[in-house]
N, C-alpha and C. Protein backbone atom coordinates (compact mmCIF):
# COMPACT_ATOMS: atom_id res chain seq x y z
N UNK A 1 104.77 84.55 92.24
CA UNK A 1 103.44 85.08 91.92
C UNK A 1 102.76 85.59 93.18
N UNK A 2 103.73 85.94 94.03
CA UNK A 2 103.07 86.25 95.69
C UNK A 2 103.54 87.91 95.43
N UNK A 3 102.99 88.54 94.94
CA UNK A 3 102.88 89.92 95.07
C UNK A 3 102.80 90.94 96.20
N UNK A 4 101.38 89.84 96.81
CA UNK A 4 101.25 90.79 98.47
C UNK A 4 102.58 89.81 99.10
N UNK A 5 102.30 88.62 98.83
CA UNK A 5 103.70 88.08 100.26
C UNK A 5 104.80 89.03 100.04
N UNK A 6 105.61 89.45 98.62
CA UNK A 6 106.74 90.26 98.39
C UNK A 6 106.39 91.60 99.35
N UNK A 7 105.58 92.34 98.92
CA UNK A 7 105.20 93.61 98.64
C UNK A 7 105.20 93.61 100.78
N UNK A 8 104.56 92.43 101.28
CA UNK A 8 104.96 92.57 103.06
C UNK A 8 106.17 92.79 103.46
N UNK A 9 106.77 91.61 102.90
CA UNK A 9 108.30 91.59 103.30
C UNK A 9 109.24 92.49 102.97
N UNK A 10 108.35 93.58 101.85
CA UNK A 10 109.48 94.78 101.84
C UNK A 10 109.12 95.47 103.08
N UNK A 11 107.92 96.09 103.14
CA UNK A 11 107.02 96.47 104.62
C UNK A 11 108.38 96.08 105.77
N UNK A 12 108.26 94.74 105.85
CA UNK A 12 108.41 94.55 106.84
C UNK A 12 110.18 94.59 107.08
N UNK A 13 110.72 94.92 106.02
CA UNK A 13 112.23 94.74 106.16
C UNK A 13 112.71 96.14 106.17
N UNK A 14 112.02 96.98 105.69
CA UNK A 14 112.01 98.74 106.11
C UNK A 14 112.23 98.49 107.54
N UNK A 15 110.32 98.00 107.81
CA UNK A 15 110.32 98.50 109.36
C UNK A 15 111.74 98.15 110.48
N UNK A 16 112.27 96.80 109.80
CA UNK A 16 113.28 96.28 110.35
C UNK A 16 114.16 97.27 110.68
N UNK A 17 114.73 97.53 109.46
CA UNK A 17 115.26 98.41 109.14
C UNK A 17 115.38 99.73 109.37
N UNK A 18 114.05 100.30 109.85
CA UNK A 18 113.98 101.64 110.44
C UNK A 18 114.22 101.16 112.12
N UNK A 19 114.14 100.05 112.44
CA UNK A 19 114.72 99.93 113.91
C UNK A 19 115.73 99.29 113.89
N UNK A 20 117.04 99.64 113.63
CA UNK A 20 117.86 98.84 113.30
C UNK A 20 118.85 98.93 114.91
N UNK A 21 118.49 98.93 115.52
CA UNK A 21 119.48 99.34 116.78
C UNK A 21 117.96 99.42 117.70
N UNK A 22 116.94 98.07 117.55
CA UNK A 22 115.91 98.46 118.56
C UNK A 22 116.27 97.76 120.18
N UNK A 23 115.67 97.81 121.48
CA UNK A 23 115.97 97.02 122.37
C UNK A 23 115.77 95.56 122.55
N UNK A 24 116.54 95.19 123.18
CA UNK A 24 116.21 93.25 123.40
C UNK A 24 114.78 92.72 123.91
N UNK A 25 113.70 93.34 123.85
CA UNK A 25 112.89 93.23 123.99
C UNK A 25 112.40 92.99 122.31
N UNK A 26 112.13 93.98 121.72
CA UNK A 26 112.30 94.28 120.71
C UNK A 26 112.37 93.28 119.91
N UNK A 27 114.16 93.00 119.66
CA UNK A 27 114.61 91.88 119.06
C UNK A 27 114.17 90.31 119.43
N UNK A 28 113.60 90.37 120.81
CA UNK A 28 113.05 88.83 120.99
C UNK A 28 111.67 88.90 119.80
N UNK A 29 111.20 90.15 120.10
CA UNK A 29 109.95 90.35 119.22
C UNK A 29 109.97 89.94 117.41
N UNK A 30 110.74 90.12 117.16
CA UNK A 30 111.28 90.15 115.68
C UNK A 30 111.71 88.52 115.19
N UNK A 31 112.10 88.04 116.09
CA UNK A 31 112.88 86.66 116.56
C UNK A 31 111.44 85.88 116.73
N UNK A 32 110.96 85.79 117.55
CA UNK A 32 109.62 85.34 117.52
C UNK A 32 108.72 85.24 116.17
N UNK A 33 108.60 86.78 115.90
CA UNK A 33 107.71 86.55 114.36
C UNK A 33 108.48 85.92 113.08
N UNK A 34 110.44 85.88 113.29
CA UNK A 34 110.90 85.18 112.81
C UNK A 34 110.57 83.28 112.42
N UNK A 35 110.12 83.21 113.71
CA UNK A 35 110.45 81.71 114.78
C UNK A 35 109.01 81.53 113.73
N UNK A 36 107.42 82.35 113.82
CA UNK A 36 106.18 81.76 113.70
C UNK A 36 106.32 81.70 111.64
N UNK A 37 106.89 82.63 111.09
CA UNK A 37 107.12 82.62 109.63
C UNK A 37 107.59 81.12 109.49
N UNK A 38 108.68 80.50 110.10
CA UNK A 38 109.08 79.45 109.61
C UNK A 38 110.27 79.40 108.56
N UNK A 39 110.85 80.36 109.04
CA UNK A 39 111.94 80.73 107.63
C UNK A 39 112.60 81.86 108.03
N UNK A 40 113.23 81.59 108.98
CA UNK A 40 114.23 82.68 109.73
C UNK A 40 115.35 83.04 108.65
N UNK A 41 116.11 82.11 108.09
CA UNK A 41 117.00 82.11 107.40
C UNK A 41 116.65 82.48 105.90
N UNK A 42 115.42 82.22 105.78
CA UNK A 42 115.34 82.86 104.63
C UNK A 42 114.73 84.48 104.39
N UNK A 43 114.07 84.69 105.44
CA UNK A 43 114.04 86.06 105.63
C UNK A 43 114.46 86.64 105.85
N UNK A 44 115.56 86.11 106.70
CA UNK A 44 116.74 86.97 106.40
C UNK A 44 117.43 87.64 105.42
N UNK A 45 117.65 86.46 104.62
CA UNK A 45 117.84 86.58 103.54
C UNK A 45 117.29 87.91 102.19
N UNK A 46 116.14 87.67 102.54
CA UNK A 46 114.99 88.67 102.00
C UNK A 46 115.34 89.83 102.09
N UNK A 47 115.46 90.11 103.67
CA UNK A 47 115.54 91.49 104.18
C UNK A 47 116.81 91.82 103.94
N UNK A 48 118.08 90.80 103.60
CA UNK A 48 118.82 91.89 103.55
C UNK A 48 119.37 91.97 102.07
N UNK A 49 118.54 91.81 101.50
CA UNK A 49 117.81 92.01 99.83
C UNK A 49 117.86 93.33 99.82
């Protein structure tokens, strides 16, 4: 029943997705907002939904 939570995580798995080859800078960045979600593994998951 999380509509906006879904409706981010597509957002945000594009954006992923449109940087898919970004720099290690970058990827610490992604990793981090991974780390603060609390659900690395499951967003993963998500994104590669």
């Amino acid at each position: 029943m999380d509509l906006q939570s879904f409706k981010k995580s597509d957002d945000l798995s594009t954006w992923v997705d449109s940087k898919n080859k970004p720099p290690i800078f970058q990827k610490k960045v992604i990793c981090g907002i991974e780390k603060v979600i609390g659900m690395s593994k499951e967003f993963r998951r998500l994104t590669r939904c």
